[in-house]
N, C-alpha and C. Protein backbone atom coordinates (compact mmCIF):
# COMPACT_ATOMS: atom_id res chain seq x y z
N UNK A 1 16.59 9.44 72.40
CA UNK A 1 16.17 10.49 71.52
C UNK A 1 15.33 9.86 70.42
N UNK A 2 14.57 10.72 70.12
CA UNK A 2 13.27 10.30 69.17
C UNK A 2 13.65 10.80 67.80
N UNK A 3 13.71 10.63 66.68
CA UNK A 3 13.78 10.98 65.16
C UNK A 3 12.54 10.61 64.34
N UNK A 4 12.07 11.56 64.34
CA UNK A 4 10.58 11.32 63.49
C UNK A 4 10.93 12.31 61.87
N UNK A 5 10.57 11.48 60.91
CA UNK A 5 10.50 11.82 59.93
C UNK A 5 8.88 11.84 58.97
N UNK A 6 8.24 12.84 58.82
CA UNK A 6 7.15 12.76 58.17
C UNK A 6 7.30 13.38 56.32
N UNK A 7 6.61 12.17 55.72
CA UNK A 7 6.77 12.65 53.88
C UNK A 7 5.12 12.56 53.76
N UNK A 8 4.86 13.89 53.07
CA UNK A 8 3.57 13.89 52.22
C UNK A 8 3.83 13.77 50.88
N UNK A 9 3.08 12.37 50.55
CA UNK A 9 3.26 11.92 49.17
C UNK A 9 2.27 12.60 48.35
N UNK A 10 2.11 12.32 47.23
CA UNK A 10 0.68 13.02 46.15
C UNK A 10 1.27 14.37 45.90
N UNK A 11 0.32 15.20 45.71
CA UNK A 11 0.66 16.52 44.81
C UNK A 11 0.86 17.56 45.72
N UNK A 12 2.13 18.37 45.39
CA UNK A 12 3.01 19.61 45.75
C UNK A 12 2.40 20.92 45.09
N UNK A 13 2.44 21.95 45.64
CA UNK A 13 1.94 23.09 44.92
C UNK A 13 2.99 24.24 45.60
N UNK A 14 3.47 25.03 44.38
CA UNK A 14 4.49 25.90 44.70
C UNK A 14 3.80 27.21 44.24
N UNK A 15 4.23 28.47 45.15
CA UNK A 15 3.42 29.94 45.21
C UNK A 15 4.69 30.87 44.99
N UNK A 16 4.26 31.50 43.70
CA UNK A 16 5.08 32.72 44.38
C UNK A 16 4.20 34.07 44.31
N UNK A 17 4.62 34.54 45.20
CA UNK A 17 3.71 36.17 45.97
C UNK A 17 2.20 35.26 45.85
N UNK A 18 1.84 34.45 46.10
CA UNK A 18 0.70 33.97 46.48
C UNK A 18 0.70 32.96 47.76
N UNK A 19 -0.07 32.98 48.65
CA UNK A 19 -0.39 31.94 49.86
C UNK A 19 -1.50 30.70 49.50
N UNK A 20 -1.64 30.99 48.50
CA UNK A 20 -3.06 29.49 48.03
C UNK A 20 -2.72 29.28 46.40
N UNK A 21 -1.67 28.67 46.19
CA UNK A 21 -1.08 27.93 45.18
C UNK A 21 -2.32 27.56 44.19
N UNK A 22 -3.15 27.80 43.02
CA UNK A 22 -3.77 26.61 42.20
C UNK A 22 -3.42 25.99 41.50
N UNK A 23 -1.89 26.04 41.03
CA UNK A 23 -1.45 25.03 40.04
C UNK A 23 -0.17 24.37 40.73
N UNK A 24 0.58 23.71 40.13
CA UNK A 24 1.74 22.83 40.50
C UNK A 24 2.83 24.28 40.21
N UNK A 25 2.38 25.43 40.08
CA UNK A 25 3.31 26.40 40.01
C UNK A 25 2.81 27.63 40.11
N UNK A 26 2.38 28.65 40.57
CA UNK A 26 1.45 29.44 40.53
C UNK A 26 2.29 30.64 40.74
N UNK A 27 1.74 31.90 39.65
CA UNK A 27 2.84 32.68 39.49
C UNK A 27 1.73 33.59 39.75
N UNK A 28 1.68 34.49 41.00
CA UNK A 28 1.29 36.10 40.90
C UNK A 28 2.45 37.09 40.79
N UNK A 29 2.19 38.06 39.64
CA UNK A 29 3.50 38.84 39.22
C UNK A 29 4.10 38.34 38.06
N UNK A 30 5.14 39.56 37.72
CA UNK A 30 5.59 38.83 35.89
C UNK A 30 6.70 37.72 35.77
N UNK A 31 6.56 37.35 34.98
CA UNK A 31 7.64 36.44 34.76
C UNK A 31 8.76 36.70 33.59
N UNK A 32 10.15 36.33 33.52
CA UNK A 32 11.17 36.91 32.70
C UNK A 32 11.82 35.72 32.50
N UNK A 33 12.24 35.30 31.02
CA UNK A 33 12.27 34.14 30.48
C UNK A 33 13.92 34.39 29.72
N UNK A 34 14.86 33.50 29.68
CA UNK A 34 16.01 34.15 29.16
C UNK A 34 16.09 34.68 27.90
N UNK A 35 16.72 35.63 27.51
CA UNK A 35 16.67 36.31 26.10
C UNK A 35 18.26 35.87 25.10
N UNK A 36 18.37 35.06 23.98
CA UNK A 36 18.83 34.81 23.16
C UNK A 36 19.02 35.70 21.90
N UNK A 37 20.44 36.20 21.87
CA UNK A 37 20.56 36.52 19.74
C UNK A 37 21.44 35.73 19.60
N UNK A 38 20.64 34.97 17.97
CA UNK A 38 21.65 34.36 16.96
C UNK A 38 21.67 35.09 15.87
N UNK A 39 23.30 35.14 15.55
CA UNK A 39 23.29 35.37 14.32
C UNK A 39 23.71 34.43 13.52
N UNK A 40 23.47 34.84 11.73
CA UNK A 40 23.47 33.62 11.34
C UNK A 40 24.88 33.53 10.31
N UNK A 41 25.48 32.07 10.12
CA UNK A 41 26.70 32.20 9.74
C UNK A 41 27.18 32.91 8.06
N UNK A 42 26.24 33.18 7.25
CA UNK A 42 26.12 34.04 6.10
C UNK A 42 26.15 32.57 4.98
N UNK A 43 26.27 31.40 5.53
CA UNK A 43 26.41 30.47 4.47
C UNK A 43 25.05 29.87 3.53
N UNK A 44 23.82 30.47 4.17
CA UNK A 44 22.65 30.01 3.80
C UNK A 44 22.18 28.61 3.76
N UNK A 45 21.86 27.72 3.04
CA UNK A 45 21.38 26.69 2.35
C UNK A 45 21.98 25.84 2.74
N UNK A 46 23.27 25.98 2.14
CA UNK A 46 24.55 25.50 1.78
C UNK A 46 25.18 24.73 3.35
N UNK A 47 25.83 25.84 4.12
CA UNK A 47 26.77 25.84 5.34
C UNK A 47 25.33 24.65 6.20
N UNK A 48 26.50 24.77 7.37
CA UNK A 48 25.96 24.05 8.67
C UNK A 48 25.12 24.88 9.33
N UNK A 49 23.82 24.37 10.38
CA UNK A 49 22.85 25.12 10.81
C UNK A 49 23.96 25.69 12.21
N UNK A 50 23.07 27.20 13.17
CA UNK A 50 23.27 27.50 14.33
C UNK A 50 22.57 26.88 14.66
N UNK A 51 22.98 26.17 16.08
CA UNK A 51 22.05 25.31 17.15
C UNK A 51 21.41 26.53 18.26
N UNK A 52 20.14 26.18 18.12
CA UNK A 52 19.03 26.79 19.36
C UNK A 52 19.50 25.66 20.50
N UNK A 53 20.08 25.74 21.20
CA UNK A 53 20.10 25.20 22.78
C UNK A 53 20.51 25.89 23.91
N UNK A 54 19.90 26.94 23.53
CA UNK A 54 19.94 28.24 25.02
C UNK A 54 18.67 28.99 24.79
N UNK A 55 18.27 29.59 26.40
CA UNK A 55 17.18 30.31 26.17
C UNK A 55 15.94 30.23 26.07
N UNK A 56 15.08 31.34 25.77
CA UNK A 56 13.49 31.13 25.53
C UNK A 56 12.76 31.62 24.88
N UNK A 57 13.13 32.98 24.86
CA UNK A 57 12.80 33.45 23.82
C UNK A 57 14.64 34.06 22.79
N UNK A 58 14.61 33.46 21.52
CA UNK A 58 15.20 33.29 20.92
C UNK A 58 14.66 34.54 19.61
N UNK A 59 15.88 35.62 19.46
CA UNK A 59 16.30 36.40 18.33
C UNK A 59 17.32 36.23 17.29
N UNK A 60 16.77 35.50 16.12
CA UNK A 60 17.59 35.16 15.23
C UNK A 60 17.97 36.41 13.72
N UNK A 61 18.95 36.56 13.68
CA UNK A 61 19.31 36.88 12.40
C UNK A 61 20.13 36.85 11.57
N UNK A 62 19.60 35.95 10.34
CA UNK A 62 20.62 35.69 9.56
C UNK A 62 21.11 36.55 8.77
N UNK A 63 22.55 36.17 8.21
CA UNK A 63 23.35 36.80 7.64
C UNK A 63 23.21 36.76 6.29
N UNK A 64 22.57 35.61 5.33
CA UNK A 64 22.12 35.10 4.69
C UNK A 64 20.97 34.59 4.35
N UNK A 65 20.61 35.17 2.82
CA UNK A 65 19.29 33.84 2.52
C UNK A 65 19.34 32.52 3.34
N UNK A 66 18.33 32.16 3.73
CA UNK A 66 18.25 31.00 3.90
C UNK A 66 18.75 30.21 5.22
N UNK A 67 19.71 31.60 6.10
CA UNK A 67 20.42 30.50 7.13
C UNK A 67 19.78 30.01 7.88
N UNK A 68 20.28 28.93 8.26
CA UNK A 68 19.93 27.88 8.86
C UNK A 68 19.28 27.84 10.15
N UNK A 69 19.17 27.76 10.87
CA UNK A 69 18.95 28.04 12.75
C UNK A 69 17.98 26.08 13.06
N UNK A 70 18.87 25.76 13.75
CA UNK A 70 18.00 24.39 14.34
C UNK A 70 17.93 23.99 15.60
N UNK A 71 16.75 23.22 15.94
CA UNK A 71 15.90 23.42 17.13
C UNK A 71 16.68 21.94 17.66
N UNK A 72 16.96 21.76 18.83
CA UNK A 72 17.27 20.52 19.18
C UNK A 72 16.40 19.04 19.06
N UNK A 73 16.73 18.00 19.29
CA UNK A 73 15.86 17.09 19.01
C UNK A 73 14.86 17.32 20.55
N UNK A 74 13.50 17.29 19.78
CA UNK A 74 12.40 17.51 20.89
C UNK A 74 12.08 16.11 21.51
N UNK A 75 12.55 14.80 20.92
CA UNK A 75 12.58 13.42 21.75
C UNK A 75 13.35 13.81 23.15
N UNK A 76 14.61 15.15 23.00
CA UNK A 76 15.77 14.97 24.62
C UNK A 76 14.80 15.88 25.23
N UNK A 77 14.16 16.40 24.90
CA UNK A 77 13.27 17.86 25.50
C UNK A 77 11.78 17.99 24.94
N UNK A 78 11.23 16.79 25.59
CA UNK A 78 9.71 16.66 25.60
C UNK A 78 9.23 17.98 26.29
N UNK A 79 8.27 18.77 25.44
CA UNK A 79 7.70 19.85 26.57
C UNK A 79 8.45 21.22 26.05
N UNK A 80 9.21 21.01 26.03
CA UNK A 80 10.55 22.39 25.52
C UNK A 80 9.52 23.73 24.94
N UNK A 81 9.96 24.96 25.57
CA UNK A 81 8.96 25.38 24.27
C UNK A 81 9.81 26.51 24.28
N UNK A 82 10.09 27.52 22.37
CA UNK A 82 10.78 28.58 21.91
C UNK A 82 10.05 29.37 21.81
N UNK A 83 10.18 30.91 21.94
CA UNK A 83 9.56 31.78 20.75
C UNK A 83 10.73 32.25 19.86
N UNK A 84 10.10 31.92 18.99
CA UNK A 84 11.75 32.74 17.93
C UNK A 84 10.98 33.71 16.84
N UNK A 85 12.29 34.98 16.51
CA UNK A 85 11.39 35.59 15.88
C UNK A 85 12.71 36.09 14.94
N UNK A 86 12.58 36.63 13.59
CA UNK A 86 13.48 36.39 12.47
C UNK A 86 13.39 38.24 12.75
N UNK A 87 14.60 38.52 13.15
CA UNK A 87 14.46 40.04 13.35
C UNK A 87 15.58 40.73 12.34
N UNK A 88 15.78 40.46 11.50
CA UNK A 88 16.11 40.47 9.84
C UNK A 88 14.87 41.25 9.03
N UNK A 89 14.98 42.01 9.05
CA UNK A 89 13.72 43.00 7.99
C UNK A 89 13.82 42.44 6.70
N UNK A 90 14.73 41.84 6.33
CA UNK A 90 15.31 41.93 4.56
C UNK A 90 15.42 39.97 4.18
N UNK A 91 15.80 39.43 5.16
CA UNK A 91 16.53 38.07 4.77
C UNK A 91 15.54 36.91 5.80
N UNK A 92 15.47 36.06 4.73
CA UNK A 92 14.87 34.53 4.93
C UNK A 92 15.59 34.04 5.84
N UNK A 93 14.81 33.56 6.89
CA UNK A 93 15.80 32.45 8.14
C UNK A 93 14.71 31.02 7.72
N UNK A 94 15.92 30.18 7.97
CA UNK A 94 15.19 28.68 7.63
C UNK A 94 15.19 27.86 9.28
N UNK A 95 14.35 27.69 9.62
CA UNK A 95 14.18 26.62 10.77
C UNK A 95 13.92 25.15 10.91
N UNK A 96 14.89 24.59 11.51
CA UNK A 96 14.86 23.12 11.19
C UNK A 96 15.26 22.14 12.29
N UNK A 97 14.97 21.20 12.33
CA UNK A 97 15.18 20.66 13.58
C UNK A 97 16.04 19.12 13.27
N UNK A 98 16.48 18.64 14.37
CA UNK A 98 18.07 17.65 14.86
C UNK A 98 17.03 16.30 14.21
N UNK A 99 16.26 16.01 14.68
CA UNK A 99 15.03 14.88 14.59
C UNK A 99 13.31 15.10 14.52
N UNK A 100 12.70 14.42 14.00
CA UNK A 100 11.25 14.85 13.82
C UNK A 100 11.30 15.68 12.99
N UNK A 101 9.52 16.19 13.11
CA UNK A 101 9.12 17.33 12.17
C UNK A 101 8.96 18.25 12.58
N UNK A 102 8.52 19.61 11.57
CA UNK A 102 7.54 20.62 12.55
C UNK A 102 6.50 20.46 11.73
N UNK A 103 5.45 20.90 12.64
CA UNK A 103 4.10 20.73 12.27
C UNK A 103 3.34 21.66 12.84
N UNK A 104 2.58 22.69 11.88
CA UNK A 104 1.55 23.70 11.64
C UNK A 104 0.89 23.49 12.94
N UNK A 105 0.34 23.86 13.67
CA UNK A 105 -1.20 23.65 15.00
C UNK A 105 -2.24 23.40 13.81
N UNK A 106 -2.39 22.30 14.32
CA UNK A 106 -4.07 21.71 13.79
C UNK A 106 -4.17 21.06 12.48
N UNK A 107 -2.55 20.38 11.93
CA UNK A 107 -2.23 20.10 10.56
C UNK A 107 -1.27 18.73 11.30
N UNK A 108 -1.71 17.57 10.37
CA UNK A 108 -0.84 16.70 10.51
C UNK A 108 0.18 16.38 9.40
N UNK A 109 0.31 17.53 8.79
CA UNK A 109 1.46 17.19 7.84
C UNK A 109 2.33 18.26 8.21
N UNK A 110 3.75 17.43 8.63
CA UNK A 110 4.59 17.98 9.04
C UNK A 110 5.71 17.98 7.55
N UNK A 111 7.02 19.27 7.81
CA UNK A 111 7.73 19.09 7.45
C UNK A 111 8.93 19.33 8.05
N UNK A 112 10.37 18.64 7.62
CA UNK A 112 12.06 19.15 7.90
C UNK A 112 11.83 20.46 8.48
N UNK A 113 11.33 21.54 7.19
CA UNK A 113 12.10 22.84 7.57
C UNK A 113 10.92 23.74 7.50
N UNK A 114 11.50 25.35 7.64
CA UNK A 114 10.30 25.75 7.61
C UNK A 114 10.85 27.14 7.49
N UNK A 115 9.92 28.49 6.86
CA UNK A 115 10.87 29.54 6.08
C UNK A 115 10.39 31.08 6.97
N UNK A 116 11.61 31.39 7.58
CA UNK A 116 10.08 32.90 8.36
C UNK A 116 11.06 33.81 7.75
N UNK A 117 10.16 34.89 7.54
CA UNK A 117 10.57 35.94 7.24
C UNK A 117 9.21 36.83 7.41
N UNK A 118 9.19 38.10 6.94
CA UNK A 118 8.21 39.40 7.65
C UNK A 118 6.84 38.97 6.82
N UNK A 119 5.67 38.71 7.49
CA UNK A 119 4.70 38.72 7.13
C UNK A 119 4.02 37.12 6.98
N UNK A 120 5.15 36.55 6.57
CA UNK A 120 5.10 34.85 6.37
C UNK A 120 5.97 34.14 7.97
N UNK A 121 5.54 33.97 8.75
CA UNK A 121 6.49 33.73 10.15
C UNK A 121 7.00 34.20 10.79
N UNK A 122 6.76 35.36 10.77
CA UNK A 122 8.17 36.09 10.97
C UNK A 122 8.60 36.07 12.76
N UNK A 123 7.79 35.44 13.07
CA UNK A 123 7.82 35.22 14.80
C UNK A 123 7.02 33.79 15.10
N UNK A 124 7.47 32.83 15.41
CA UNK A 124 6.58 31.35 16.04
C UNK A 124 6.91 31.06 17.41
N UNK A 125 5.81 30.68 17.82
CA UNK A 125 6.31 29.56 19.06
C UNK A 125 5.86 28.05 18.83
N UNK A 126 7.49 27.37 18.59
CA UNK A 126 7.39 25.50 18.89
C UNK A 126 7.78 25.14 20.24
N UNK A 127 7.19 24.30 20.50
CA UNK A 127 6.65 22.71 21.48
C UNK A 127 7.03 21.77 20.97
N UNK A 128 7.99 20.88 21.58
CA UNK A 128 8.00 20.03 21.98
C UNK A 128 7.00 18.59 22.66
N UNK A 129 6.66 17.66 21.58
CA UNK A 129 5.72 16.97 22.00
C UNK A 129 6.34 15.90 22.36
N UNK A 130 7.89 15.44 22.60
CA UNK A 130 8.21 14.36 22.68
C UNK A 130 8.73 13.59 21.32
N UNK A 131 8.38 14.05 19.80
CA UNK A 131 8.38 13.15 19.01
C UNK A 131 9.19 14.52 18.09
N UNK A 132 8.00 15.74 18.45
CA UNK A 132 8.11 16.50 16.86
C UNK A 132 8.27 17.68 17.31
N UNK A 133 8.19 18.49 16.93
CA UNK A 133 8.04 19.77 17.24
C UNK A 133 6.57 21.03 16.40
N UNK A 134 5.91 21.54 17.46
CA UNK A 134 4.25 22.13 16.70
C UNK A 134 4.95 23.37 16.80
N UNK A 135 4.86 24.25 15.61
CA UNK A 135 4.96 25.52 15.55
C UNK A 135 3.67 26.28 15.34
N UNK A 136 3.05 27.76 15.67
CA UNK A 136 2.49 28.61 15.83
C UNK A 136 2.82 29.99 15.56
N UNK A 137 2.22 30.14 14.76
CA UNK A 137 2.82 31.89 14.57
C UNK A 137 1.58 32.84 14.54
C-alpha cells in the first residue's frame, strides 16, 4: 500500500460565500463581532479599574465620574482591536491601559489615560501595535 502525503507551503486563502478568495480571509456578507456591557464599579478615580478582556465591540458605563475601564496589555495582544463607546449620557468614563500608552492617530505623544464622554470621545476604536495602544474616535 502506497501513502502519499502532499503539503502546499506559501500562502492560504480562506472564502466565505465567495469561490476566489482575495485576501488571507475574504468575507462576502456581514460580519457580527461579539457584543460586551461594562458597568462601572461607582468608585471613580479612586477604586480599581474594570478589565476589557472580552469581546469587540465593548459598551461601557460607568457608575461614576471617572470610572475606570482598562484595556489589556497590547504587548499579549499585538493587533487586538476594540470599539468602545461610553453609553452614559451624563458621566465621564476614564480609559486606561495594563502597559504602554494610548496614542491619538497621527500624534506621537501618548498618554496613561484618556477621558470619553458625549461629544469629547464618546465612542473610539484602539489597536494594538504590539507596544501601545492607537485610539481613534
Amino acid at each position: 500500500m502506497v501513502f502519499g502525503c502532499f503539503f502546499q507551503s506559501g500562502f492560504s486563502q480562506v472564502g466565505i460565500n465567495t469561490s476566489t478568495p482575495m485576501s488571507t480571509l475574504d468575507i462576502n456578507g456581514n460580519l457580527s463581532v461579539k457584543v460586551v456591557n461594562l458597568t462601572g464599579n461607582g468608585s471613580g478615580t479612586s477604586g480599581s479599574a474594570i478589565l476589557i478582556n472580552d469581546g469587540v465591540y465593548i459598551s461601557i458605563n460607568p457608575s461614576a465620574t471617572d470610572d475606570k475601564f482598562q484595556l489589556p496589555s497590547p504587548v499579549l495582544f499585538p493587533g487586538r482591536m476594540y470599539f468602545i463607546r461610553n453609553i452614559n449620557n451624563t458621566t465621564t468614563a476614564q480609559l486606561t491601559t495594563t502597559s504602554g500608552l494610548l496614542f491619538p492617530k497621527n500624534s506621537t505623544t501618548g498618554s496613561t489615560n484618556i477621558y470619553m464622554f458625549e461629544g469629547n470621545l464618546r465612542t473610539v476604536t484602539v489597536v494594538s501595535d504590539g507596544a501601545n495602544w492607537t485610539y481613534i474616535n
